[in-house]
Protein backbone atom coordinates (compact mmCIF):
# COMPACT_ATOMS: atom_id res chain seq x y z
CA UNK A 1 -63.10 46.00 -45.51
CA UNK A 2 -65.61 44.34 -43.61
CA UNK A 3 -69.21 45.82 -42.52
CA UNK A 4 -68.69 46.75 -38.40
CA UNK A 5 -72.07 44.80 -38.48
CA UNK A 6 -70.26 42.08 -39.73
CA UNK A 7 -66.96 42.39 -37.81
CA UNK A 8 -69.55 42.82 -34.37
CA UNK A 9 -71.08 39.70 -35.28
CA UNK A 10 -68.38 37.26 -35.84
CA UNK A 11 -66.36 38.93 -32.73
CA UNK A 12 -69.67 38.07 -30.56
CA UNK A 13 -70.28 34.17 -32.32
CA UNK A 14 -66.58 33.76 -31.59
CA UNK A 15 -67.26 34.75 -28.16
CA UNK A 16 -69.92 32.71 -27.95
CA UNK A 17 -68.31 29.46 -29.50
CA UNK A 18 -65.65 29.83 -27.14
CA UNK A 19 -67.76 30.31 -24.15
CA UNK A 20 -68.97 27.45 -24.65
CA UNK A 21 -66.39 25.16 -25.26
CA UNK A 22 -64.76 26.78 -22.16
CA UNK A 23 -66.89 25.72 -19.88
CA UNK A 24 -67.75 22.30 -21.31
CA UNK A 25 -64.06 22.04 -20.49
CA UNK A 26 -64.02 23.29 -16.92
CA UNK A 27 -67.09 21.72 -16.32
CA UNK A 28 -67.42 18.11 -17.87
CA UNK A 29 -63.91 17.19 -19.00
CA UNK A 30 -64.05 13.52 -19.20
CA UNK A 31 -66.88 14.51 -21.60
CA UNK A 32 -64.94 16.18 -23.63
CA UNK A 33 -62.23 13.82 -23.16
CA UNK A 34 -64.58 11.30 -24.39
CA UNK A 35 -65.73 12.93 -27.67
CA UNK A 36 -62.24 13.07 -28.85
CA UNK A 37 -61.73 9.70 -28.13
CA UNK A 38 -59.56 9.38 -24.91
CA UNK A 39 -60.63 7.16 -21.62
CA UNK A 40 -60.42 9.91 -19.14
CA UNK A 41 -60.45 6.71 -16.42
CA UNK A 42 -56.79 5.96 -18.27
CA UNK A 43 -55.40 9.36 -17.93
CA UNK A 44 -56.34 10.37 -15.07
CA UNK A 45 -54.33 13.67 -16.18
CA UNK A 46 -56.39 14.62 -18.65
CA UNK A 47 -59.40 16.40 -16.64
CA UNK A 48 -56.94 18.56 -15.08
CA UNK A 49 -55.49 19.37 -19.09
CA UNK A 50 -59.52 19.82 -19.90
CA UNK A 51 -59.84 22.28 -17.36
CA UNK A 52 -56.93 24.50 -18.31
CA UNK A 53 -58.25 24.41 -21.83
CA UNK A 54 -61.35 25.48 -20.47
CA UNK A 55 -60.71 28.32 -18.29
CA UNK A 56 -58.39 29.63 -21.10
CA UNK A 57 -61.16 29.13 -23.58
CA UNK A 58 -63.44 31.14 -21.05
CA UNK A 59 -61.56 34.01 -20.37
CA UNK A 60 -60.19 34.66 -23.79
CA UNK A 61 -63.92 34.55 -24.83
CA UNK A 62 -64.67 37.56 -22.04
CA UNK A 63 -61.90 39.15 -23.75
CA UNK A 64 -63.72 39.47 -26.98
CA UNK A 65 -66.52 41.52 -25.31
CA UNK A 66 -64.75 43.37 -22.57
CA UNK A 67 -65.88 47.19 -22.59
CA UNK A 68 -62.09 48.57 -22.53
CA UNK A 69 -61.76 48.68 -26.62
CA UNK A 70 -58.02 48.80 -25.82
CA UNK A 71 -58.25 45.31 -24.18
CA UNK A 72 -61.10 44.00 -26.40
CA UNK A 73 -58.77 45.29 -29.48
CA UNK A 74 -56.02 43.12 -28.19
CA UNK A 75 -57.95 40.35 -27.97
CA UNK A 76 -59.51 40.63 -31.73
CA UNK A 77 -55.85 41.30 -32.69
CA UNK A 78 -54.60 38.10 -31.56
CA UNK A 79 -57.87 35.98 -32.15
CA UNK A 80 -56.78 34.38 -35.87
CA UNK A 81 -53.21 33.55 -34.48
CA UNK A 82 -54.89 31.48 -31.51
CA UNK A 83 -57.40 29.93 -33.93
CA UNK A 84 -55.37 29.05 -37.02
CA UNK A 85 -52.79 27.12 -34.25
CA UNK A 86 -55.15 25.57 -32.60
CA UNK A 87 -57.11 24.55 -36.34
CA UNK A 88 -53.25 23.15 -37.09
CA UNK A 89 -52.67 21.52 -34.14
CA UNK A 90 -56.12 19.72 -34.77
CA UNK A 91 -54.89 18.83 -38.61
CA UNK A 92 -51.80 17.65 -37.13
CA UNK A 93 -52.59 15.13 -34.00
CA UNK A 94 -55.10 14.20 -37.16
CA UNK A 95 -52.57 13.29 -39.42
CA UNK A 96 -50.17 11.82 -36.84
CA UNK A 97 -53.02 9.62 -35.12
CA UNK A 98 -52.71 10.91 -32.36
CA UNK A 99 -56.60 11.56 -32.78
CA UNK A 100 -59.28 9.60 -34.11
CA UNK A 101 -60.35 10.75 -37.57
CA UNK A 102 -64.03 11.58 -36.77
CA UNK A 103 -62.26 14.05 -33.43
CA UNK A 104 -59.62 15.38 -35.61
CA UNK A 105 -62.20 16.73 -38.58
CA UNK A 106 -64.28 18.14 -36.30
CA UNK A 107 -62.00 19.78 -34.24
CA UNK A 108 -59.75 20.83 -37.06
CA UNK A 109 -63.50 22.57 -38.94
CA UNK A 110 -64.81 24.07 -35.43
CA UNK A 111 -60.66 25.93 -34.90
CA UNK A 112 -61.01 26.80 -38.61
CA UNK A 113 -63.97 28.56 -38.13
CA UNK A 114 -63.35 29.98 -35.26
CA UNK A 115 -60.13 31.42 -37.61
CA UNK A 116 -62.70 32.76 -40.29
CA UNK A 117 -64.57 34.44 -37.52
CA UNK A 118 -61.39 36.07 -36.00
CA UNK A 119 -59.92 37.13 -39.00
CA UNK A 120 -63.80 38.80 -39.92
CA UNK A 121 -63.54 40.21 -36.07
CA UNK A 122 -60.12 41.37 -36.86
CA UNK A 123 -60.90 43.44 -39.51
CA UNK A 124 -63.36 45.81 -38.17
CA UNK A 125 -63.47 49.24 -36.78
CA UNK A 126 -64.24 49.80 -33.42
CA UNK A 127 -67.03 52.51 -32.11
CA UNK A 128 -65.08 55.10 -32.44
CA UNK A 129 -64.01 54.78 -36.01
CA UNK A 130 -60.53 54.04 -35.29
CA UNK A 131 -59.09 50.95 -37.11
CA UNK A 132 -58.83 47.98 -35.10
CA UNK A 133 -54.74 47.52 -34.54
């Protein structure tokens, strides 16, 4: 079992990666766009896709540090199921070409991380000794 330390720390660097992804998303989406090699000017679509990423990314970040453990436990419970599908939706458009290489490694590493985190998160205790569900 993992050191609460440890489990607090990867459950607030998860946070933290998502937070700010999330609002790179909501905020600058045709940079984002961009990096993973799409002409936001050719889909014009794709801003308004960036920014539902992004508010998603941001509140399922505030969910990872919420001071209701019942919520917060949710969250930590469902963390490596969100991360490992987005990490193989990454590996997939990858593999299909429906991303440049360069995008789909590093998006496929950053989700697969963010999975190692989650599953670290996941298998903590919370403050009041009680498992995490």
């Amino acid at each position: 079992m993992a050191r609460a330390g440890a489990t607090d720390y990867a459950r607030f660097t998860l946070a933290g990666i998502r937070l700010f992804n999330g609002v790179t998303g909501l905020v600058v989406p045709g940079k984002v766009a961009t990096r993973l090699g799409a002409d936001p000017d050719a889909s014009p679509g794709l801003a308004y896709m960036q920014r539902m990423f992004g508010i998603r990314t941001i509140l399922i970040a505030a969910e990872l540090v919420l001071p209701d453990r019942r919520l917060r436990s949710w969250a930590v419970a469902v963390a490596p199921l969100v991360h490992a599908t987005d990490a193989a939706a990454a590996a997939t458009a990858g593999l299909r070409g429906q991303l440049p290489r360069r995008a789909a490694v590093m998006t496929t590493l950053l989700s697969t991380t963010n999975t190692v985190l989650a599953v670290i998160a996941a298998r903590g205790r919370s403050n009041d000794g009680k498992r995490w569900p």
